[in-house]
N, C-alpha and C. Protein backbone atom coordinates (compact mmCIF):
# COMPACT_ATOMS: atom_id res chain seq x y z
N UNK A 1 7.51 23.76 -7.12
CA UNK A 1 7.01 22.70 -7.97
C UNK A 1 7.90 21.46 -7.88
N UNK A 2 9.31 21.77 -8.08
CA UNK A 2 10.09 20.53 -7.82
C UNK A 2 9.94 19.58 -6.29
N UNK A 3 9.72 20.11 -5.28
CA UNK A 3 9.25 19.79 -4.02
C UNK A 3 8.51 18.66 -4.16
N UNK A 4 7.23 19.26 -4.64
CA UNK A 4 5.61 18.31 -5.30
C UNK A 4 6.14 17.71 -5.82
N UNK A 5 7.02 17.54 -6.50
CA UNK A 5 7.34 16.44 -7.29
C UNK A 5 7.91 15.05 -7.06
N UNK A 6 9.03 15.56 -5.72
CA UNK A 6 10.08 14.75 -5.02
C UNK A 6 8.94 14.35 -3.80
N UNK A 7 8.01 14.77 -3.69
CA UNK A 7 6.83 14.58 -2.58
C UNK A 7 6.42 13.31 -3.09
N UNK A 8 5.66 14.03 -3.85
CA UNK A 8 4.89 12.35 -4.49
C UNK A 8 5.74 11.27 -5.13
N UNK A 9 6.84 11.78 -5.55
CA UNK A 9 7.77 10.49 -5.91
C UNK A 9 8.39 9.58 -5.02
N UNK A 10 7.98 10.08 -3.55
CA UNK A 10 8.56 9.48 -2.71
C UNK A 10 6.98 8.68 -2.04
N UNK A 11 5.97 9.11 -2.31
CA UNK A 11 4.98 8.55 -1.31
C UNK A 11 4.65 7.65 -2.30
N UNK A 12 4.36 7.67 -4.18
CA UNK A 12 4.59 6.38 -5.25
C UNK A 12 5.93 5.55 -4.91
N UNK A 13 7.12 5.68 -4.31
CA UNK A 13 7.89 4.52 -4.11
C UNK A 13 7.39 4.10 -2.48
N UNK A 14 6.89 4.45 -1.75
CA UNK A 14 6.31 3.89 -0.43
C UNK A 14 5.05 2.94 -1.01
N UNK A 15 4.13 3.41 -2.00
CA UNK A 15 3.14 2.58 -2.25
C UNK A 15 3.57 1.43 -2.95
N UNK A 16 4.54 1.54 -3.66
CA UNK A 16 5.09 0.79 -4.24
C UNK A 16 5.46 -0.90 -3.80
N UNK A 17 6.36 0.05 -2.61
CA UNK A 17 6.97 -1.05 -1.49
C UNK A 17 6.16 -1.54 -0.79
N UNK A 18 4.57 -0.90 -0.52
CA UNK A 18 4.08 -1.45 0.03
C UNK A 18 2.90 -1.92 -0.87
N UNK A 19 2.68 -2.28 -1.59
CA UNK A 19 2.05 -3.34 -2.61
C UNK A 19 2.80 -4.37 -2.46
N UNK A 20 4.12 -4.34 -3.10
CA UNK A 20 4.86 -5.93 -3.16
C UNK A 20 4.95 -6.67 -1.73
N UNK A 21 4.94 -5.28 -0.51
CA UNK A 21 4.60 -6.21 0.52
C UNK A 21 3.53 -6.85 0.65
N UNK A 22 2.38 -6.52 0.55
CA UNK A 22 1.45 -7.12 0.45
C UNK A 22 1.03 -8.18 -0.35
N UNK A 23 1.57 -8.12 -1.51
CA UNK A 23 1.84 -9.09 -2.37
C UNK A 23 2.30 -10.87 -1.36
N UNK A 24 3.70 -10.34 -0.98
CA UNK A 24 4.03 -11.23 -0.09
C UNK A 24 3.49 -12.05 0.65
N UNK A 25 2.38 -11.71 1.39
CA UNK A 25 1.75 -12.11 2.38
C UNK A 25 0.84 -12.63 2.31
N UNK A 26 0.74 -12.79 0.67
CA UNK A 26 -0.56 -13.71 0.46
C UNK A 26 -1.54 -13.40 -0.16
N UNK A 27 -1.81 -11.75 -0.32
CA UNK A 27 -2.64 -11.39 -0.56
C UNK A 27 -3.63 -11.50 -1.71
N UNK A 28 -4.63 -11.66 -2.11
CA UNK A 28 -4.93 -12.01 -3.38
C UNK A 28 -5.33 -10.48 -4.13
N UNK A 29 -4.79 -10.03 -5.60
CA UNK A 29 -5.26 -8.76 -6.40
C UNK A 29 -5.89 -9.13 -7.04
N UNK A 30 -6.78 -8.22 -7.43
CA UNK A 30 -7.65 -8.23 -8.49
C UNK A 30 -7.62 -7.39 -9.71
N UNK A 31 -8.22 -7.18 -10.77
CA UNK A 31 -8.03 -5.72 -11.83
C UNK A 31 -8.95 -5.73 -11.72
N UNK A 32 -9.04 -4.65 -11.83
CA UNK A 32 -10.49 -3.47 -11.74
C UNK A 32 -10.36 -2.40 -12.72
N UNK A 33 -11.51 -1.83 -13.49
CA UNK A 33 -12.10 -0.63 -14.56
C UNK A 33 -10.01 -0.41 -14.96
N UNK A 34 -10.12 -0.41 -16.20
CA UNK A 34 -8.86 0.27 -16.47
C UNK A 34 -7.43 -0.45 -16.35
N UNK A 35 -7.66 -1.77 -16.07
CA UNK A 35 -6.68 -2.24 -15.83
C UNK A 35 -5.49 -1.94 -14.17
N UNK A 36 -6.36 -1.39 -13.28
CA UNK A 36 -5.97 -1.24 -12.14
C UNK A 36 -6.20 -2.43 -11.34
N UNK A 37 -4.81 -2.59 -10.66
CA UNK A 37 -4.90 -3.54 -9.69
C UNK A 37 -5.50 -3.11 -8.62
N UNK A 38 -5.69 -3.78 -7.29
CA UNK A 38 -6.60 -3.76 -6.40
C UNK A 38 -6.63 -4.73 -5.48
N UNK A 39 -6.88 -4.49 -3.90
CA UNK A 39 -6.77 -5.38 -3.05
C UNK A 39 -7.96 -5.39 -2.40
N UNK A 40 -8.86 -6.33 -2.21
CA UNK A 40 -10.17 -6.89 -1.29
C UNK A 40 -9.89 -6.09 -0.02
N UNK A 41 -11.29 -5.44 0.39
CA UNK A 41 -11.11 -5.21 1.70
C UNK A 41 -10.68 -6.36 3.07
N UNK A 42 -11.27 -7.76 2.57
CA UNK A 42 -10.78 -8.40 3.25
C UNK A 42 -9.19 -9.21 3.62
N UNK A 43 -8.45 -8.34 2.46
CA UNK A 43 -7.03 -9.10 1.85
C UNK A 43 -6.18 -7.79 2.53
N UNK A 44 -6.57 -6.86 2.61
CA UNK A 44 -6.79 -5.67 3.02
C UNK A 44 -6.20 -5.00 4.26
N UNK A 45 -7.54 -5.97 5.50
CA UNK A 45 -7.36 -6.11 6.42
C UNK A 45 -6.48 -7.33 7.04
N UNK A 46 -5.81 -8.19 6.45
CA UNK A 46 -5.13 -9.40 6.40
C UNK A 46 -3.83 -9.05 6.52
N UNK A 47 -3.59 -7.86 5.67
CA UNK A 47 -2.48 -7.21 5.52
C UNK A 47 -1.37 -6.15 6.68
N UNK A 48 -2.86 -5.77 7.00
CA UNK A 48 -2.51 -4.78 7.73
C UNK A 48 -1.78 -5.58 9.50
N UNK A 49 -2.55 -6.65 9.37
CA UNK A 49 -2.32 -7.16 10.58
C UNK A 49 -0.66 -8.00 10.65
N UNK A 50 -0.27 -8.46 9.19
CA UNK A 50 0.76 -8.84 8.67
C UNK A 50 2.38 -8.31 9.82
N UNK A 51 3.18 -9.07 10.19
CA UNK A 51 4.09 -7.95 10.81
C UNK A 51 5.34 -7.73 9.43
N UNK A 52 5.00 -8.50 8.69
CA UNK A 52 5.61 -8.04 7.21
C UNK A 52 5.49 -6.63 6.70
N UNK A 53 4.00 -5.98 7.26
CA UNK A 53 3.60 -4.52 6.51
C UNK A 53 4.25 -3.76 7.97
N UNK A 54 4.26 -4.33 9.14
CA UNK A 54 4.37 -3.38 10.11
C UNK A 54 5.57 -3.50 10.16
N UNK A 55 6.71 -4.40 9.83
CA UNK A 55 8.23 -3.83 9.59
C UNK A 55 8.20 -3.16 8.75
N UNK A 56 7.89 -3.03 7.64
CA UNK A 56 7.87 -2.34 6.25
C UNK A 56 7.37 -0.63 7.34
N UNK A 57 6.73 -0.62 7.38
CA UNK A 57 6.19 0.51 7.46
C UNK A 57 7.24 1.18 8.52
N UNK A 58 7.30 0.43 9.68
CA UNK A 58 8.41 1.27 10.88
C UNK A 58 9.94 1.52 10.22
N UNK A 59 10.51 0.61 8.72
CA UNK A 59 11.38 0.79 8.13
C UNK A 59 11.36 2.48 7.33
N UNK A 60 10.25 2.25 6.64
CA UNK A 60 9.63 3.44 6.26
C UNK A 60 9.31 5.30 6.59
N UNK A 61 9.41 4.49 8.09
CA UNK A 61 9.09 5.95 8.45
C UNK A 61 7.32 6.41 8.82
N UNK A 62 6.46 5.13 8.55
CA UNK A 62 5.29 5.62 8.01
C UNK A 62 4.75 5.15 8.99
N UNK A 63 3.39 6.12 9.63
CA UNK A 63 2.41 6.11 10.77
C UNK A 63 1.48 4.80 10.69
N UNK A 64 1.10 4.62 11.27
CA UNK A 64 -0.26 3.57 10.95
C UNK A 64 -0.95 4.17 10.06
N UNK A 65 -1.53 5.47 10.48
CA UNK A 65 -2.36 6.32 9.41
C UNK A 65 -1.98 5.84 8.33
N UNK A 66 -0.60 6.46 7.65
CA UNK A 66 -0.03 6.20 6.27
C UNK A 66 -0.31 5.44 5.84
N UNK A 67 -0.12 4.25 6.64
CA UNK A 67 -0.30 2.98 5.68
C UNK A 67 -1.73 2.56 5.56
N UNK A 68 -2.63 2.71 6.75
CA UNK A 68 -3.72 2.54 6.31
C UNK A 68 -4.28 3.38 4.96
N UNK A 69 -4.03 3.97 5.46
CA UNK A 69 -4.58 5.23 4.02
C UNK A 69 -3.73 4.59 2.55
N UNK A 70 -2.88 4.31 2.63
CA UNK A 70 -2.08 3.88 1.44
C UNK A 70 -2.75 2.60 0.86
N UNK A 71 -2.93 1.58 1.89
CA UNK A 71 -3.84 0.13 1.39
C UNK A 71 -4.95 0.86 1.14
N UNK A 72 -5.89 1.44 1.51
CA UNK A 72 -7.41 2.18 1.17
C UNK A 72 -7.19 2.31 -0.06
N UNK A 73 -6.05 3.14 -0.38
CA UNK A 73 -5.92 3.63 -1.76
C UNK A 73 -5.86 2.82 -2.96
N UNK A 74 -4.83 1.26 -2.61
CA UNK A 74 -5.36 0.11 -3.15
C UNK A 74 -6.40 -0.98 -3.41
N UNK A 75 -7.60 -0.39 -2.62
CA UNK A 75 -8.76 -0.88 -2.45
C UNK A 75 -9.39 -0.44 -3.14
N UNK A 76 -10.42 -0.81 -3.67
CA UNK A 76 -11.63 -0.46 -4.35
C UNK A 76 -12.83 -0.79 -3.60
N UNK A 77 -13.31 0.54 -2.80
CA UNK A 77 -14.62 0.87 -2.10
C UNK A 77 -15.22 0.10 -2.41
């Protein structure tokens, strides 16, 4: 259980870091249902292309996958 714990506490400080990166770059958020923030698919894809997210991420440790999947997660379908 402690594992799961140090798991996800580590992939919430990756999302973390990678929000404010995104932040950076221009991106515009939105709130959505609940007071959740949220990034445009098109702010999204803006991001991703960013070499701000792609240092971040090779700093990180984190695949392309990761991070794509991580902005998704900040998106609202």
């Amino acid at each position: 259980m402690r594992l799961a714990k140090k798991i996800k506490r580590e992939q919430d400080r990756r999302a973390m870091k990678l929000f404010l990166a995104v932040l950076k770059t221009g991106a515009e958020v939105e709130e959505g249902e609940g007071g959740k923030l949220f990034i445009t698919e098109e702010n999204m894809m803006k991001a991703l292309s960013s070499p701000a997210i792609k240092k971040l991420a090779n700093q990180s440790g984190m695949t392309n996958r990761e991070t794509t999947k991580l902005l998704q997660e900040m998106q609202i379908g």
